[in-house]
Protein backbone atom coordinates (compact mmCIF):
# COMPACT_ATOMS: atom_id res chain seq x y z
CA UNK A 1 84.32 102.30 86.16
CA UNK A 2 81.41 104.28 87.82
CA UNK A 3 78.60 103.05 86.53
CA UNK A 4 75.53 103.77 88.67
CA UNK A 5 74.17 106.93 90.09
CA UNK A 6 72.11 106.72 93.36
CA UNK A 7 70.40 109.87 94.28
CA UNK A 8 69.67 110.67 98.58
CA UNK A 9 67.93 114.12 98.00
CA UNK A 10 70.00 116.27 96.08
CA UNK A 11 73.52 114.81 96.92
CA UNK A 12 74.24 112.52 94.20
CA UNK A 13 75.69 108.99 95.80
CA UNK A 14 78.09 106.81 93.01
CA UNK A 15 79.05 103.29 93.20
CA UNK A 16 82.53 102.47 91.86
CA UNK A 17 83.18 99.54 90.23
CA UNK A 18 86.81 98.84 89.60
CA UNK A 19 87.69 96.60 86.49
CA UNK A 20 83.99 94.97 86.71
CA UNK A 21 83.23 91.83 84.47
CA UNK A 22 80.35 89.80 83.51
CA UNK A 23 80.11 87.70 87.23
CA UNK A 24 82.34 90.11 89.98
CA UNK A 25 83.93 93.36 90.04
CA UNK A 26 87.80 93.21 92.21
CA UNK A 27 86.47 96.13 94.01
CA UNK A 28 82.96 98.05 94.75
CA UNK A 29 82.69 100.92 96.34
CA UNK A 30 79.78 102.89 98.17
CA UNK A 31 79.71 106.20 100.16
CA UNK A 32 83.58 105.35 100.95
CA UNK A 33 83.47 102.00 101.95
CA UNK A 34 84.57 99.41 99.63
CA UNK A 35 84.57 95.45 99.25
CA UNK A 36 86.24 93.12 97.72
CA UNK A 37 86.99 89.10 98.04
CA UNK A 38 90.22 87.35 97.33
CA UNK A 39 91.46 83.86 96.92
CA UNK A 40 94.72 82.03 96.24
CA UNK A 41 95.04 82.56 92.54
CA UNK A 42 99.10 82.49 92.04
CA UNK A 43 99.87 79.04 93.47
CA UNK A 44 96.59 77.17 94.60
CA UNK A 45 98.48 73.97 95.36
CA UNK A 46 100.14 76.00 98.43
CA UNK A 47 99.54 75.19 101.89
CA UNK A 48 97.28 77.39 104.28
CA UNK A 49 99.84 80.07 104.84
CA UNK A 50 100.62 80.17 101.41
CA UNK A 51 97.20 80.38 100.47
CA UNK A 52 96.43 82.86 103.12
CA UNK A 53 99.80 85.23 102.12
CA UNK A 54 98.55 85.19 98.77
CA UNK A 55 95.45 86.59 99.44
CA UNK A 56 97.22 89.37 101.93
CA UNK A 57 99.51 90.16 98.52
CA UNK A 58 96.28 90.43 96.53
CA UNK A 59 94.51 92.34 99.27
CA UNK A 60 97.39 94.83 99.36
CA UNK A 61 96.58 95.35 95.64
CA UNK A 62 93.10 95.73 95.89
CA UNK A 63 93.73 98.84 98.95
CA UNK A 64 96.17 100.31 96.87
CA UNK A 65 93.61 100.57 94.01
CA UNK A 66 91.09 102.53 96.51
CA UNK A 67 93.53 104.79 98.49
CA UNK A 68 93.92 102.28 101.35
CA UNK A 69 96.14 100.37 103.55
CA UNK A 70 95.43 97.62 105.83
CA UNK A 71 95.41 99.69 108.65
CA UNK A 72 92.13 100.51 107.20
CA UNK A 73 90.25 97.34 107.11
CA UNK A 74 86.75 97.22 108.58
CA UNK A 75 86.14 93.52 108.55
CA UNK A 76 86.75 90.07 107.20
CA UNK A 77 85.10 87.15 106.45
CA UNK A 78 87.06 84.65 106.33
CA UNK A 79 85.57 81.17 104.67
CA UNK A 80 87.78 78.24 105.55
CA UNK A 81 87.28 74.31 104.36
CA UNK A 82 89.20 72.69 107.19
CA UNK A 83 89.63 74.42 110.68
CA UNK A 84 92.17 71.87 110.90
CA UNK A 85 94.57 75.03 109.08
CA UNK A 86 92.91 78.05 111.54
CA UNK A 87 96.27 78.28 113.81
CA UNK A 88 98.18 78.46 110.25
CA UNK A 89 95.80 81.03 109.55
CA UNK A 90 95.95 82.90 112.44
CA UNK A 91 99.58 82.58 112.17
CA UNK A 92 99.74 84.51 108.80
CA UNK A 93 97.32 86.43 110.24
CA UNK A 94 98.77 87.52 113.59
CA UNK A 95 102.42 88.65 111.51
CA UNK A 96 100.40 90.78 109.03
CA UNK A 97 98.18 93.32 110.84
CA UNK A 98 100.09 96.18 112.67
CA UNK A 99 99.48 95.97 116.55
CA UNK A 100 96.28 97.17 117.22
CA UNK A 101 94.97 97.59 113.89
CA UNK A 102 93.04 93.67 113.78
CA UNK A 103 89.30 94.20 111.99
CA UNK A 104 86.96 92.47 113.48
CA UNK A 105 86.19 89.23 111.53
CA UNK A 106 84.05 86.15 111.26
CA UNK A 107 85.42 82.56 110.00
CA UNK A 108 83.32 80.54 108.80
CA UNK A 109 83.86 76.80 107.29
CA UNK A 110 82.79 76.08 103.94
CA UNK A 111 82.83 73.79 100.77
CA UNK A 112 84.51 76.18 98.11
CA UNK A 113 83.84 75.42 94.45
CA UNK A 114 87.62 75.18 93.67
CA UNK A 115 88.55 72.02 95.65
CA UNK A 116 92.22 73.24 95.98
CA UNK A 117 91.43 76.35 98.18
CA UNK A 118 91.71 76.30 101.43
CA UNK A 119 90.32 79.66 102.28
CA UNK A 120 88.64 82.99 100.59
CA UNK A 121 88.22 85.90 102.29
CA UNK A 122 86.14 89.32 102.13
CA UNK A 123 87.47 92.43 103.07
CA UNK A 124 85.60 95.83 104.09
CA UNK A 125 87.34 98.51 104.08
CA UNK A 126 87.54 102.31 104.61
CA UNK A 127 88.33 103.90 100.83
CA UNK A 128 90.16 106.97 100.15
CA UNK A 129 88.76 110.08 99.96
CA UNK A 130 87.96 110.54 96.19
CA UNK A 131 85.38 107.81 96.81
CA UNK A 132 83.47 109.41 99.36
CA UNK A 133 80.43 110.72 96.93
């Protein structure tokens, strides 16, 4: 899982990789703040807010897997191939954050290599403690 060592004087700095692959890793982490990207992958024939739930289900994997919650979330990019579906979106969106815990975010629109999904989005997040160093 961790396998790279940065050095920053004599404090040793590790980046996690959790279940890493040839092409991605589901979650990197760095001095405590982790990334990861998720798309539809259950039901890709869904609608927007299917599409957009699914990823919140996968995302609430991925946080559990680095100490997290949503409450934690930095930011988001969201990538989106028709801003006809950004009030469905926002919809899923709006129900899923706790008041006052909304990361900021940026939604761009996009061509995604998977014609059936609608949207893919990258999270930043605040990790637990045991990936500080």
């Amino acid at each position: 899982m961790e396998n790279k060592i940065l050095k920053k004087g004599k404090k040793q700095m590790k980046i996690h990789r959790i279940n890493p692959c040839k092409r991605w890793s589901d979650v990197t982490v760095f001095n405590g703040i982790a990334t990861f990207t998720e798309v539809a992958d259950s039901d890709t024939s869904a609608d927007i807010k299917g599409q957009v739930q699914q990823i919140f289900d996968q995302a609430e994997a991925s946080l559990a897997l680095i100490d997290s919650d949503k409450t934690r979330i930095l930011a988001v990019t969201i990538y989106i191939t028709d801003f006809a579906n950004f009030d469905g979106l926002n919809e899923i969106w709006d129900s899923w954050f706790p008041q006052d815990c909304a990361p900021s975010r940026a939604c761009v629109k996009v061509e995604l290599v998977d014609s059936n999904l609608l949207v893919e989005m990258t999270f930043t997040v605040a990790a637990g403690k045991k990936y500080l160093l």
